[in-house]
Structure formats: structure tokens, C-alpha cells
C-alpha atoms as a PDB file:
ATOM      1  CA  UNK A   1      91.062 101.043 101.941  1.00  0.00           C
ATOM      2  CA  UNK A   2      88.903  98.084 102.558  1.00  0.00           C
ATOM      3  CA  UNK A   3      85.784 100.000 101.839  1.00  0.00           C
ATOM      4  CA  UNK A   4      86.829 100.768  98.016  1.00  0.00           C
ATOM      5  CA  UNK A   5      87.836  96.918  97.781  1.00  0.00           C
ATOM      6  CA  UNK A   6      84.284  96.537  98.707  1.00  0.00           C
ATOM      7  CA  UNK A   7      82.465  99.326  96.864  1.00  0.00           C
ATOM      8  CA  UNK A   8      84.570  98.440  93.700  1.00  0.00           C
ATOM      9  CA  UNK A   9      83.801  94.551  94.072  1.00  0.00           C
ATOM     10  CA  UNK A  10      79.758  95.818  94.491  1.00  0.00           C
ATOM     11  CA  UNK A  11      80.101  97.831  91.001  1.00  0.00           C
ATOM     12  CA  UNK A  12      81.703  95.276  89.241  1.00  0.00           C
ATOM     13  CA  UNK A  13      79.133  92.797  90.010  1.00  0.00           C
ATOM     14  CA  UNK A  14      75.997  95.290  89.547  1.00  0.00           C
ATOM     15  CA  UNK A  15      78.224  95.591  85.843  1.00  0.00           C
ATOM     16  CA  UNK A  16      77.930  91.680  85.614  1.00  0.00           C
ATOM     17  CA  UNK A  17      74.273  91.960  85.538  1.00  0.00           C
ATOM     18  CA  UNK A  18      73.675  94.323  83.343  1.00  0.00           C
ATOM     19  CA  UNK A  19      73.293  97.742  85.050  1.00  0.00           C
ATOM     20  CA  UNK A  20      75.216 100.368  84.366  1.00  0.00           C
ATOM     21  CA  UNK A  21      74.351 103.122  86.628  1.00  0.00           C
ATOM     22  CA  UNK A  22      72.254 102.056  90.204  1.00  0.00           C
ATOM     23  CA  UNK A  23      72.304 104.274  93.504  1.00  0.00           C
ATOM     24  CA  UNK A  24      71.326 101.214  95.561  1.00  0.00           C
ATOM     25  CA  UNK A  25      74.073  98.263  96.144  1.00  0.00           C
ATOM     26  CA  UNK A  26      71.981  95.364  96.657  1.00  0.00           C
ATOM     27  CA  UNK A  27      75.105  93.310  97.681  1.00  0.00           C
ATOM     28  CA  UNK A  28      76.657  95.816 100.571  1.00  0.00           C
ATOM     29  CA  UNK A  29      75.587  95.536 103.977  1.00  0.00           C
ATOM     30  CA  UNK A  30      75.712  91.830 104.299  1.00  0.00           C
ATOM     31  CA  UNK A  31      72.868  91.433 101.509  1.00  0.00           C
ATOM     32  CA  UNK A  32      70.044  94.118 102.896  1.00  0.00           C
ATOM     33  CA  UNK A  33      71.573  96.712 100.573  1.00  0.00           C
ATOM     34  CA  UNK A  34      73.187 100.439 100.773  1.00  0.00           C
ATOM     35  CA  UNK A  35      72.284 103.652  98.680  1.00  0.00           C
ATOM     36  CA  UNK A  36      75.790 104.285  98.420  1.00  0.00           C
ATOM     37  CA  UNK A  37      75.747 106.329  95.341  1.00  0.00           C
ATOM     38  CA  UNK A  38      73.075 108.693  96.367  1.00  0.00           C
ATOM     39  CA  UNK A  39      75.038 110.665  98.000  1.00  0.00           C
ATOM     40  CA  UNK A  40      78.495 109.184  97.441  1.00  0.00           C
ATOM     41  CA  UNK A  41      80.101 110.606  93.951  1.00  0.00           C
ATOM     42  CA  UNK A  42      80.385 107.546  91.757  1.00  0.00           C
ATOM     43  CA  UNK A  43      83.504 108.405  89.358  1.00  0.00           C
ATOM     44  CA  UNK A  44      86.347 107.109  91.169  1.00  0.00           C
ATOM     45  CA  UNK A  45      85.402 103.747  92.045  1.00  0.00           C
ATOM     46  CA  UNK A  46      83.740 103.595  88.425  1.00  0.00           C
ATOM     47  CA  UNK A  47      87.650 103.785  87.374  1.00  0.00           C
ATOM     48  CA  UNK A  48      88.110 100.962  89.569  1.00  0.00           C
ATOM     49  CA  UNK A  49      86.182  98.990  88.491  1.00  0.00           C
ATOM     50  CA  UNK A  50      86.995  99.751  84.866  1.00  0.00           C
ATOM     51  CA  UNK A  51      90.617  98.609  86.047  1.00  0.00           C
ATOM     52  CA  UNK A  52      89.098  95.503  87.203  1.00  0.00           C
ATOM     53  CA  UNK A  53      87.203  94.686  83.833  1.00  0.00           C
ATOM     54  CA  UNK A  54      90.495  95.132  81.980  1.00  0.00           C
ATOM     55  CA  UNK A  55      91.274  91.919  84.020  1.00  0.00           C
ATOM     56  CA  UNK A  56      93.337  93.273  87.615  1.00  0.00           C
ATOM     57  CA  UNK A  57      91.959  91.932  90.677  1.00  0.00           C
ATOM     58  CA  UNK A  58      90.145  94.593  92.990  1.00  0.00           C
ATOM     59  CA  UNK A  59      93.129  95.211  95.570  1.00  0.00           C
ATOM     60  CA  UNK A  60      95.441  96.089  91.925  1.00  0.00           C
ATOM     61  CA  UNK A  61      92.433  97.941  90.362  1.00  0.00           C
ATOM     62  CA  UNK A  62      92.470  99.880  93.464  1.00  0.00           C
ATOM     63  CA  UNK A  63      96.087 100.546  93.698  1.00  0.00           C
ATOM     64  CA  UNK A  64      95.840 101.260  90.439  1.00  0.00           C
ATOM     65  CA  UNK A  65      93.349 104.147  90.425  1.00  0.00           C
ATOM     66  CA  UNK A  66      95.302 105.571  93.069  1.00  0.00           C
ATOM     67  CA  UNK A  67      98.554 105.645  90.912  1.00  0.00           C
ATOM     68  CA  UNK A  68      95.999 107.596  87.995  1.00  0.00           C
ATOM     69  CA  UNK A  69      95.095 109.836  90.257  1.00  0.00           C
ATOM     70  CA  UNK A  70      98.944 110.696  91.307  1.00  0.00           C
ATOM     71  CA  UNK A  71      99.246 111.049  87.336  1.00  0.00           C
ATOM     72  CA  UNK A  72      96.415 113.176  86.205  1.00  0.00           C
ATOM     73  CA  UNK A  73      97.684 115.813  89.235  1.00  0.00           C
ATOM     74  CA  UNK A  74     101.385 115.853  88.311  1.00  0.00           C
ATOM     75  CA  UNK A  75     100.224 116.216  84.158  1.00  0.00           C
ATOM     76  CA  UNK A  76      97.349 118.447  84.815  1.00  0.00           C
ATOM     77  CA  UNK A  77      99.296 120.554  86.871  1.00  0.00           C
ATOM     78  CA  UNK A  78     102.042 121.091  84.696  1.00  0.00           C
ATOM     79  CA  UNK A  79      99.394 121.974  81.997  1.00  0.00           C
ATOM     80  CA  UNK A  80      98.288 124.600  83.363  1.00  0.00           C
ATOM     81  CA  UNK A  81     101.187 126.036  85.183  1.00  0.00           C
ATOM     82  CA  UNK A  82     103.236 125.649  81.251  1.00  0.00           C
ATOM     83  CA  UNK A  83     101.020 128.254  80.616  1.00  0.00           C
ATOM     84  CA  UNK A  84     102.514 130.665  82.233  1.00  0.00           C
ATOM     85  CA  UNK A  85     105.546 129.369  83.367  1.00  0.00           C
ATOM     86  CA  UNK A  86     107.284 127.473  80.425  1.00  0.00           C
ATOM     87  CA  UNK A  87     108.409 123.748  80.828  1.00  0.00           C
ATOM     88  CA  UNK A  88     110.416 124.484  83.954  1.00  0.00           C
ATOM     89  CA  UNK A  89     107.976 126.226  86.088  1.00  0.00           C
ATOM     90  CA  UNK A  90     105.854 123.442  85.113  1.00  0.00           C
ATOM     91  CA  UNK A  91     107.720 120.645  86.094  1.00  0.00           C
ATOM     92  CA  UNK A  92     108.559 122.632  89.207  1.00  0.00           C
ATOM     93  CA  UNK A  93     104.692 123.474  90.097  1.00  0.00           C
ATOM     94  CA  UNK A  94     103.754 119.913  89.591  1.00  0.00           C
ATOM     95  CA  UNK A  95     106.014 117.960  91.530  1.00  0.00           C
ATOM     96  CA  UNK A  96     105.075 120.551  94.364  1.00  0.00           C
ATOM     97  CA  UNK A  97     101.524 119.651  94.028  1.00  0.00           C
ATOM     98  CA  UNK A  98     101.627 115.595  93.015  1.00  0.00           C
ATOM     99  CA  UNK A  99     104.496 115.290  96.484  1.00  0.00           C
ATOM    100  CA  UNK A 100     102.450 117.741  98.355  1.00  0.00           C
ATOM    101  CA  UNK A 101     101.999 116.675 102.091  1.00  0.00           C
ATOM    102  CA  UNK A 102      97.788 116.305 102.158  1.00  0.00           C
ATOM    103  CA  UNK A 103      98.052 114.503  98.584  1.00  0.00           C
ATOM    104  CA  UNK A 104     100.362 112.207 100.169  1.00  0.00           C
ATOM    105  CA  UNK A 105      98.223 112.223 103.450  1.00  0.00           C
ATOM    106  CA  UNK A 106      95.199 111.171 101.183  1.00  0.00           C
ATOM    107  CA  UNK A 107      96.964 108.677  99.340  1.00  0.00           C
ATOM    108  CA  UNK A 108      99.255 107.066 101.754  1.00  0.00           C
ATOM    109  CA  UNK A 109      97.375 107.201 105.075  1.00  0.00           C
ATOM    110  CA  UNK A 110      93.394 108.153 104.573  1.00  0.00           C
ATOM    111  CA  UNK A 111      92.459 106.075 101.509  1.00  0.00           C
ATOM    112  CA  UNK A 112      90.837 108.794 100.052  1.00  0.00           C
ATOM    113  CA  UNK A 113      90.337 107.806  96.660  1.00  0.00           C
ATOM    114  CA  UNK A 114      87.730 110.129  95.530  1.00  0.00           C
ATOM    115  CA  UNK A 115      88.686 113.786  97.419  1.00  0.00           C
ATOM    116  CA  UNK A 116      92.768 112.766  95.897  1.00  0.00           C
ATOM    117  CA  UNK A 117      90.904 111.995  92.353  1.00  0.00           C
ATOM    118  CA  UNK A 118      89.053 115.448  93.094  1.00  0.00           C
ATOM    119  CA  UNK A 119      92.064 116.898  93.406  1.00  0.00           C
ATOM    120  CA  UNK A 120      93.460 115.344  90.294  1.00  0.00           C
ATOM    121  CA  UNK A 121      90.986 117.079  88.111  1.00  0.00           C
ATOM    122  CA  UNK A 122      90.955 120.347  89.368  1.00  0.00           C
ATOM    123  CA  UNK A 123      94.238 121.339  87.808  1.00  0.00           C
ATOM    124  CA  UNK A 124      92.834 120.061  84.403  1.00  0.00           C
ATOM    125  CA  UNK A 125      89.897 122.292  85.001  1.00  0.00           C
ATOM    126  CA  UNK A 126      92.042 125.225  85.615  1.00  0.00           C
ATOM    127  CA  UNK A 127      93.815 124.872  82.430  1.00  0.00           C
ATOM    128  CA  UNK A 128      90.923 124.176  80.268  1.00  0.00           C
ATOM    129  CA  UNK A 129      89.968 127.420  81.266  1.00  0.00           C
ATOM    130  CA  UNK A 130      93.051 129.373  80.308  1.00  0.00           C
ATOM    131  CA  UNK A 131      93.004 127.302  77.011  1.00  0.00           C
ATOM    132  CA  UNK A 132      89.399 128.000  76.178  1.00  0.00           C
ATOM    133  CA  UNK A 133      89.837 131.818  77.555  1.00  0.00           C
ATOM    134  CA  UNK A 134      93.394 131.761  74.956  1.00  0.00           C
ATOM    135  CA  UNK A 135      91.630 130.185  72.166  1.00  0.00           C
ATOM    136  CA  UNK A 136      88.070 130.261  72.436  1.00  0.00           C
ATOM    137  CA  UNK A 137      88.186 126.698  70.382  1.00  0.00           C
ATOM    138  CA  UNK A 138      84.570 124.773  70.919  1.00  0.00           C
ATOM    139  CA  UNK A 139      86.969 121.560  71.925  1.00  0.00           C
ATOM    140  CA  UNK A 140      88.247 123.571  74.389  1.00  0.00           C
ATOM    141  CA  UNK A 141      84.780 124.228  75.672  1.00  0.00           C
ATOM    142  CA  UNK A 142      84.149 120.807  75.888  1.00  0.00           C
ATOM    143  CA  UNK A 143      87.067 120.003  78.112  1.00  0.00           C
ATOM    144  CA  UNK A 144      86.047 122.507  80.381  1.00  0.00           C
ATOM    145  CA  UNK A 145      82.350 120.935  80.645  1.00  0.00           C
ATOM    146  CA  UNK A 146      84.200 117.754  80.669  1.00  0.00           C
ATOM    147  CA  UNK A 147      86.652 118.104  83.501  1.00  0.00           C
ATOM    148  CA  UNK A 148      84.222 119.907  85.410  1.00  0.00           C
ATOM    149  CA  UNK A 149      81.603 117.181  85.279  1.00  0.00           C
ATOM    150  CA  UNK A 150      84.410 114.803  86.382  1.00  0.00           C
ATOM    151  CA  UNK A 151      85.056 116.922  89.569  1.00  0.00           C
ATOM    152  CA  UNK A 152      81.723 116.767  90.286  1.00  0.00           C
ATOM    153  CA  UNK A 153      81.485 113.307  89.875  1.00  0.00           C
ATOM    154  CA  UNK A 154      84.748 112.484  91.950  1.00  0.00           C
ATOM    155  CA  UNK A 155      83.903 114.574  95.640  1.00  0.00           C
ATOM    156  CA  UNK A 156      81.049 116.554  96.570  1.00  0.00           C
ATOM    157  CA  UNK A 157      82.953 118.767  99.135  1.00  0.00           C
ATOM    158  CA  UNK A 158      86.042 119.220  96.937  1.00  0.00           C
ATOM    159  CA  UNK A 159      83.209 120.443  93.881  1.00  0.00           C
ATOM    160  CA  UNK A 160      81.965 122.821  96.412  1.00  0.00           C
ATOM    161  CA  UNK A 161      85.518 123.910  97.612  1.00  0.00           C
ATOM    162  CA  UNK A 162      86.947 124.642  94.170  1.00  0.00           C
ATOM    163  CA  UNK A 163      83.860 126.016  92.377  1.00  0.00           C
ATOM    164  CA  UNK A 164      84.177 129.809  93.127  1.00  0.00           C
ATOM    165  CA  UNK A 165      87.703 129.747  92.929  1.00  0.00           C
ATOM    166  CA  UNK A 166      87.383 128.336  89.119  1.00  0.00           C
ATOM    167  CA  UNK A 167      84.580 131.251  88.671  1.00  0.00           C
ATOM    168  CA  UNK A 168      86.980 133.719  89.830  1.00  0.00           C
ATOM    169  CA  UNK A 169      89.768 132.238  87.544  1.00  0.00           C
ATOM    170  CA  UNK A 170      87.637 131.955  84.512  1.00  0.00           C
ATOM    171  CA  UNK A 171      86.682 135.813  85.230  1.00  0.00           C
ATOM    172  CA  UNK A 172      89.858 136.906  85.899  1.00  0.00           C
ATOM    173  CA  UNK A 173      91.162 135.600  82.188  1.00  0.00           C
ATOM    174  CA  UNK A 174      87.956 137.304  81.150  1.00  0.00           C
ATOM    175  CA  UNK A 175      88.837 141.056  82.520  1.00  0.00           C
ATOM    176  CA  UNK A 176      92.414 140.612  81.310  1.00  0.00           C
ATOM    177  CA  UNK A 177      91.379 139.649  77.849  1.00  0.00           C
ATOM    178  CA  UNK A 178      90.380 143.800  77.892  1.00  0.00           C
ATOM    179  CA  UNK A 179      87.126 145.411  77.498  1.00  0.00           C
ATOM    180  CA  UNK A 180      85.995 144.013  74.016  1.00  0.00           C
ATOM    181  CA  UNK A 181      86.100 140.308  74.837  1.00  0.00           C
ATOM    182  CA  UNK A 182      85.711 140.095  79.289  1.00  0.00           C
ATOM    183  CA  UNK A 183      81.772 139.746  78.583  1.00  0.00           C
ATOM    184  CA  UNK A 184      81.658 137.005  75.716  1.00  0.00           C
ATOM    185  CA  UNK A 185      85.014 135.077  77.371  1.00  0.00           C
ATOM    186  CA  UNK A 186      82.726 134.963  80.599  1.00  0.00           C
ATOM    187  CA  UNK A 187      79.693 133.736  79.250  1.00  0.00           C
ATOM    188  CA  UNK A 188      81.219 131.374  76.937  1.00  0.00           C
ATOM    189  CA  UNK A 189      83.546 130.488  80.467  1.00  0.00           C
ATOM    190  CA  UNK A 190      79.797 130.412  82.171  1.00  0.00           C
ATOM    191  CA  UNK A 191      77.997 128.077  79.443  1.00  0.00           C
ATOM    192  CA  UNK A 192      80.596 125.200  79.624  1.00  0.00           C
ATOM    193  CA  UNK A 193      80.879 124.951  83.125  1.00  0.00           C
ATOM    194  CA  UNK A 194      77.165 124.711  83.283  1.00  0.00           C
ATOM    195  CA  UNK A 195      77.307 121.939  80.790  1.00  0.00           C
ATOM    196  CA  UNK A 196      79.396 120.279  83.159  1.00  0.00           C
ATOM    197  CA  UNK A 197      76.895 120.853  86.152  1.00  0.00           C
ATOM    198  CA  UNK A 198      74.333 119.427  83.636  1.00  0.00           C
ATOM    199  CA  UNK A 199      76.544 116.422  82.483  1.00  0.00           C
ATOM    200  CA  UNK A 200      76.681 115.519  86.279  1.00  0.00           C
ATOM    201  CA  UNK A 201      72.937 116.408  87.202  1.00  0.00           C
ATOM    202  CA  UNK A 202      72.217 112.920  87.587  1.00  0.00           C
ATOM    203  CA  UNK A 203      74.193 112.291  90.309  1.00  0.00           C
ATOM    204  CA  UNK A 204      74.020 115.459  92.561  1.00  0.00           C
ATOM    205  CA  UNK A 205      70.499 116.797  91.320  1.00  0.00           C
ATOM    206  CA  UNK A 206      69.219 113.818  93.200  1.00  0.00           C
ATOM    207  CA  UNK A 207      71.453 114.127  95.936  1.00  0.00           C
ATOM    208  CA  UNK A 208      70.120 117.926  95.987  1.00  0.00           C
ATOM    209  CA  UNK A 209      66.795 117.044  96.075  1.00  0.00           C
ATOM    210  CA  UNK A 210      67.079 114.322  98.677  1.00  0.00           C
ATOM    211  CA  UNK A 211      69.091 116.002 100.929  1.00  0.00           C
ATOM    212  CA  UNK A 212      65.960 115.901 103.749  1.00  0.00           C
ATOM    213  CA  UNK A 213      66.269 112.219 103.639  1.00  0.00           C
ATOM    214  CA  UNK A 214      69.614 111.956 105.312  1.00  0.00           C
ATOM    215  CA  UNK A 215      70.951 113.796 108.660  1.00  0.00           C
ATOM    216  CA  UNK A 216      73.351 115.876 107.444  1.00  0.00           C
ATOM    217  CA  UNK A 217      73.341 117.883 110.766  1.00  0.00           C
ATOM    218  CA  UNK A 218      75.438 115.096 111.777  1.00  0.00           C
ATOM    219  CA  UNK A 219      77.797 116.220 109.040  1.00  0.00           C
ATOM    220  CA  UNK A 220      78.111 119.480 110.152  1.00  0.00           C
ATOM    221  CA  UNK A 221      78.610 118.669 113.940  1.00  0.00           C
ATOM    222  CA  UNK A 222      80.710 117.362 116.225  1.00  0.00           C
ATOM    223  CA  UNK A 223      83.717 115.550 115.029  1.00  0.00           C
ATOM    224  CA  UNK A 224      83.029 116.605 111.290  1.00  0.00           C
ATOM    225  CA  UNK A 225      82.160 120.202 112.282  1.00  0.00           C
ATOM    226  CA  UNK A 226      84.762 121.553 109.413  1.00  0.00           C
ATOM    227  CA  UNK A 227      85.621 124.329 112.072  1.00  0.00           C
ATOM    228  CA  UNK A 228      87.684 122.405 113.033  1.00  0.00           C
ATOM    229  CA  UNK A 229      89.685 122.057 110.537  1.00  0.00           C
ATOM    230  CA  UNK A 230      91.150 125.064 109.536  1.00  0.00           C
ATOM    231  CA  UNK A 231      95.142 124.955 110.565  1.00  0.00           C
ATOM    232  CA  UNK A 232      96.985 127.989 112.214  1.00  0.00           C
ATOM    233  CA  UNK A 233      99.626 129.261 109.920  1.00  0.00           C
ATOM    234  CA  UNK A 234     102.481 127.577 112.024  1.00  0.00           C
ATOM    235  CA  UNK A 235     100.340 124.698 111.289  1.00  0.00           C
ATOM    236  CA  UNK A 236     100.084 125.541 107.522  1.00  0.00           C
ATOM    237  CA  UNK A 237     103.541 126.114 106.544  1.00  0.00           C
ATOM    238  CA  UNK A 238     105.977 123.612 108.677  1.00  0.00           C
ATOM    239  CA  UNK A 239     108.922 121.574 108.359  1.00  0.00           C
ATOM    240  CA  UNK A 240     107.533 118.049 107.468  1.00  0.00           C
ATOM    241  CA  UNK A 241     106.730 115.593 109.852  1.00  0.00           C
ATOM    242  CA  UNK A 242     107.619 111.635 109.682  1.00  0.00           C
ATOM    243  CA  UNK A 243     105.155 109.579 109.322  1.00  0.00           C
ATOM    244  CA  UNK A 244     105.422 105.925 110.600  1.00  0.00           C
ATOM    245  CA  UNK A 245     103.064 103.594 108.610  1.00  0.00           C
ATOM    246  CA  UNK A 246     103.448 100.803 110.893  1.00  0.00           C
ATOM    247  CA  UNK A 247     100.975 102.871 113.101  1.00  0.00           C
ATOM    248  CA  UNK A 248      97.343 102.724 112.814  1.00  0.00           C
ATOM    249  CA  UNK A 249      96.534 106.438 113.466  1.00  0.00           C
ATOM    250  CA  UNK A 250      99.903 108.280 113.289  1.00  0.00           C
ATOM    251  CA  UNK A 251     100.019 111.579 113.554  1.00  0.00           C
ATOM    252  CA  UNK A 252      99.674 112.877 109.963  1.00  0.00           C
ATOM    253  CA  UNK A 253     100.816 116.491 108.537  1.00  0.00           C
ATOM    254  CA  UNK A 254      97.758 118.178 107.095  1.00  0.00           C
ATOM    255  CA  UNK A 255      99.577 121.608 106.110  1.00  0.00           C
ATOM    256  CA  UNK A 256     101.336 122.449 102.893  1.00  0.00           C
ATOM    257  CA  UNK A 257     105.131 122.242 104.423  1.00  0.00           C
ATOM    258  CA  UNK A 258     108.045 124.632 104.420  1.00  0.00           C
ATOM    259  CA  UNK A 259     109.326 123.249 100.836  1.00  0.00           C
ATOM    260  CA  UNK A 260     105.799 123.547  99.349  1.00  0.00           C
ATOM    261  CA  UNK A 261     105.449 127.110 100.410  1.00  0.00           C
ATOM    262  CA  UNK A 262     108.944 127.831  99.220  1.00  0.00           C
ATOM    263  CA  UNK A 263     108.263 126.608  95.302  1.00  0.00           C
ATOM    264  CA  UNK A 264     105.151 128.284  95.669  1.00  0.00           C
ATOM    265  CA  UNK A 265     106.928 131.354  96.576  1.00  0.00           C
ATOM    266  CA  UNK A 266     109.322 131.283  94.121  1.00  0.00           C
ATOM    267  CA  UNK A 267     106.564 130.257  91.306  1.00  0.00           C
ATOM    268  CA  UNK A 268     104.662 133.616  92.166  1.00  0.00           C
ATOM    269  CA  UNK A 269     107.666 135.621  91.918  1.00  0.00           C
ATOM    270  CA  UNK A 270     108.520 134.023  88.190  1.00  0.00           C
ATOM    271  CA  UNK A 271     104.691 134.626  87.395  1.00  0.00           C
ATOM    272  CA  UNK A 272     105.174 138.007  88.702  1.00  0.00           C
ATOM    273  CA  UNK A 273     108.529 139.147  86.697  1.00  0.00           C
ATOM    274  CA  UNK A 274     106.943 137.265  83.681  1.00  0.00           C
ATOM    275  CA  UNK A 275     103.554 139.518  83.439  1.00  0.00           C
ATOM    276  CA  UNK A 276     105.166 142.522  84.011  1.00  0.00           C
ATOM    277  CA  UNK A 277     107.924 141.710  81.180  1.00  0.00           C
ATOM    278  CA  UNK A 278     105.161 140.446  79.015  1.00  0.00           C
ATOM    279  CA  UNK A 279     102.674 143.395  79.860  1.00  0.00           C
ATOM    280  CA  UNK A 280     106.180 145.964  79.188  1.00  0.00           C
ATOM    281  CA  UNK A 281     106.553 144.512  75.759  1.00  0.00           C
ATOM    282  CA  UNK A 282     102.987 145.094  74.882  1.00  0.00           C
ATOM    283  CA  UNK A 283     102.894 148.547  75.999  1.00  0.00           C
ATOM    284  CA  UNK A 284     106.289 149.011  74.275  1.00  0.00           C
ATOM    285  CA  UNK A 285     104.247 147.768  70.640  1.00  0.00           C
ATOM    286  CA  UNK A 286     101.425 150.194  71.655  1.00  0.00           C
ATOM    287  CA  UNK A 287     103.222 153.506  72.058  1.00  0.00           C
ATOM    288  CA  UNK A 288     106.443 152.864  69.907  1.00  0.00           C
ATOM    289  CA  UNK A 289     108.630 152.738  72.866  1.00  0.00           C
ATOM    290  CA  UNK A 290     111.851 150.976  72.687  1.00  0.00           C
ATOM    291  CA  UNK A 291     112.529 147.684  73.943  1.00  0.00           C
ATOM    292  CA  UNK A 292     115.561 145.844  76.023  1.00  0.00           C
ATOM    293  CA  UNK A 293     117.066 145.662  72.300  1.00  0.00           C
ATOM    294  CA  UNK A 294     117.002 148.960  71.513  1.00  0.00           C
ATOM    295  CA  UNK A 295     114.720 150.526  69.090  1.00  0.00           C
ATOM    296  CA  UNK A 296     110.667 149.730  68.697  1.00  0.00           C
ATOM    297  CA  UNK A 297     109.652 146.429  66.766  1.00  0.00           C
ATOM    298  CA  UNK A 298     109.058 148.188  63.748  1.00  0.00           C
ATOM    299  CA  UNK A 299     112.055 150.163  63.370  1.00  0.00           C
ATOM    300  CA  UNK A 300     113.844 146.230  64.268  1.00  0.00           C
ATOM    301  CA  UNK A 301     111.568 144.884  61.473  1.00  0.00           C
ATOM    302  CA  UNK A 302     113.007 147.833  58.903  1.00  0.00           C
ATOM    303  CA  UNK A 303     116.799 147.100  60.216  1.00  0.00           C
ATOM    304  CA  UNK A 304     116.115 143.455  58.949  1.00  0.00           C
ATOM    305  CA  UNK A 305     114.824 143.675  56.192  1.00  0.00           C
ATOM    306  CA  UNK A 306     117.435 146.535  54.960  1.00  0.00           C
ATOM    307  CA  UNK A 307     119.970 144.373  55.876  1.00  0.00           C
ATOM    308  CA  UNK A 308     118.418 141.167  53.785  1.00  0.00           C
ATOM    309  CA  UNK A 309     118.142 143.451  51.268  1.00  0.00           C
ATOM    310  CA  UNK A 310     121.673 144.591  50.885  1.00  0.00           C
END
């Protein structure tokens, strides 16, 4: 925690004189100076410090951008799960991610402020998707670049994580749009989430291009070897575990917990029923079959308007 006090109380001051944007913090390191945001994605303390020049100290502006991140994960969420599931589904899906155990973990016990704020966005990304795939609106286009450029600005590994999996997503709304529209829904899907990789180019093309300057074989190694940190399914899906925070380094649950694998459970098998209900009606429309009401649309449509007529 004590490093985003710091960081945040650098960026404020580097705002007091002027700059906006500076990899180097002149004032870190007892005065010789650390490239902190070289490497270091620069969004979530940025919030912080925006906190702090709305007038809360840096220990509030902290807690605060902590509590935004808890936000934008519970509203994003329930965004993008309405889409599919209605209101309740919603609700349900985000209260199982906002209260899941590893957001917790982040918030509570690691401090992570940018990998949580990461994890904030991604939902948001997710449903700007499905919006943009639904609608094909250019605003909707924009919060796709948008939210994407955020993630990338909020944690390098958590970018690199969730990238392919919001590929596959945006191709997957693509294919199910049907054969006339999966090419132009994935390009247009493929052009704003390349703005959003060029909104953010001047943080990690840098980074990129600098990468020989830093050892990050020690990144890959030892203790931070991430083989490490995969989880065996007992592991994955378990009861959940107290956690004291009166200890320094209690042991903390990392997995997604029995009651966040039973909503998600019960959230795939709504999605599920829903698409095959949905995809029954359509086929019903196509071929003049009847529906649970009896009768095809049209022949409902004819009933109606007999009846109005009488």
C-alpha cells in the first residue's frame, strides 16, 4: 500500500510543476530518481492522483481508487452479463465477480491497485464488444478503443492475459452474426481494438522497445516463474478460507471458491436455456413452425388483427 501512497504523492508533485506525462520520478528513491513508468502502466495511480487534485489527501485518494475500481467491476460486469441474462443474471454475475475471492485478495491483502483496476475494465471491454457487434454504432467503436486502451494502461500482464480471450469473444459475436456480416463485424471488432493499442502506444511501445534494458529473466524465474502459479482444481474451486488481517502474510485464497463456481454454474445453464429458446424462436419465424403459443407469428399477427377488427 505504501508504495501507491508514494507513487501517487510523486505524480502529484511532477503535476505541480507542470508535466503531465514523465517516465522518470525525479523525487522516488530518496532524490536520485526511478523510471517507474517505463515499464509500470501509469493509469491507476493517474486516478489517484486525480482524487488527490479534487482535494483528498493521498492515503483517501488511494482508498478511494480502490473503492472505483470495486465499482467499475460490479457495473461493468452487469453490463455485459444484462446482455444476455436480463437484470437478474446481471446482478447475480456481478456480485460473483466484484466479491470474488482474488478481487478481494487484490484489494484487501496485496494492494494491487493496478492488476484489480485491470480487472475492472475488462468486463467493460467485453461488453463494448457485444454492443458494437449488436449495433455496429461508431460510439460504440470508440468505447471499445477506449476501454481497451485503459486496460492497457492499468496492467501489462492482465493486457496480455485477457487479449486473446477478447479476440476470441469479438470473433465469436462475429460468426454468430451469420455469414453476411462475421467478416465486416470482425474487422470493424479488429480496427477499434487496434485504436486502443494505438491510444496506449506511448506507454507500452516504449516499454516494447526497451525491453533489453531491464532483466526481465528475473521476471520469469524463480519466485515469479508464473509456473508456479497455476492452482490444482481442488485448489480452484474450494470452500473459502478465513483470512485474518491482523497477520502480515496470512495465508490468502487465490481460487475462485465453491459459491463462485456455483453462480457461475448456474449463469451458464440460464445462458444455455436462453440461446436455445432464443435460437428455437428464430428458426420457428424462418420455417413457419409453431411456437409455445400455438400457431406461427404470422398466423398470431392475422388472429389480432381480425379480432381488432371485429
Amino acid at each position: 500500500m505504501l508504495l501507491h501512497y508514494y507513487r501517487i504523492a510523486a505524480l502529484a508533485e511532477m503535476f505541480g510543476q507542470g508535466f503531465a506525462y514523465s517516465r522518470w520520478f525525479p523525487f522516488l528513491a530518496g532524490g536520485y530518481g526511478y523510471p517507474i513508468l517505463l515499464y509500470y502502466a501509469p493509469l491507476a495511480h493517474y486516478l489517484g492522483a486525480g482524487f488527490h487534485a479534487l482535494g483528498a489527501g493521498i492515503g483517501p485518494a488511494t482508498l478511494l481508487t480502490f473503492g472505483l475500481t470495486l465499482l467499475l467491476a460490479a457495473t461493468g460486469t452487469f453490463a455485459w452479463a444484462r446482455e444476455r441474462l436480463g437484470d437478474a443474471g446481471g446482478l447475480g454475475a456481478a456480485a460473483a465477480y466484484a466479491f470474488a475471492p482474488y478481487v478481494l485478495l487484490d484489494v484487501m491483502a496485496r494492494s494491487a491497485l493496478a492488476e484489480v483496476l485491470a480487472l475492472a475494465i475488462v468486463p467493460w471491454v467485453f461488453w463494448a464488444l457485444t454492443r458494437l457487434q449488436r449495433e455496429g454504432r461508431p460510439i460504440h467503436g470508440l468505447l471499445v478503443a477506449l476501454s481497451y486502451a485503459g486496460l492497457t494502461l492499468s496492467h501489462n500482464i492482465t493486457a496480455l492475459v485477457f487479449s486473446p480471450l477478447l479476440a476470441l469473444w469479438a470473433l465469436l459475436l462475429a460468426l454468430q452474426a451469420g455469414r453476411g456480416r462475421w467478416l465486416r463485424d470482425t474487422l470493424r471488432a479488429a480496427s477499434a481494438l487496434s485504436l486502443g493499442l494505438g491510444v496506449s502506444a506511448f506507454f507500452w511501445l516504449p516499454a516494447f522497445l526497451e525491453r533489453d534494458l531491464s532483466r526481465l529473466d528475473l521476471a520469469l524465474s524463480g519466485a515469479y516463474d508464473f509456473h508456479t502459479a497455476f492452482l490444482p482444481l481442488s485448489g480452484l474451486i474450494a470452500l473459502p478460507v478465513r483470512f485474518d488481517f491482523r497477520l502480515v502474510n496470512d495465508t490468502a485464497p487465490l481460487g475462485l471458491s465453491a459459491l463462485s463456481g456455483l453462480l457461475g454454474a448456474i449463469g451458464l445453464a440460464v445462458l444455455v436455456v436462453r440461446t436455445r429458446r432464443d435460437r428455437g424462436a428464430v428458426l420457428g419465424r424462418s420455417t413457419g413452425r409453431p411456437d409455445r403459443d400455438g400457431g406461427t407469428a404470422e398466423e398470431r399477427k392475422e388472429t389480432e388483427e381480425s379480432g381488432l377488427a371485429a
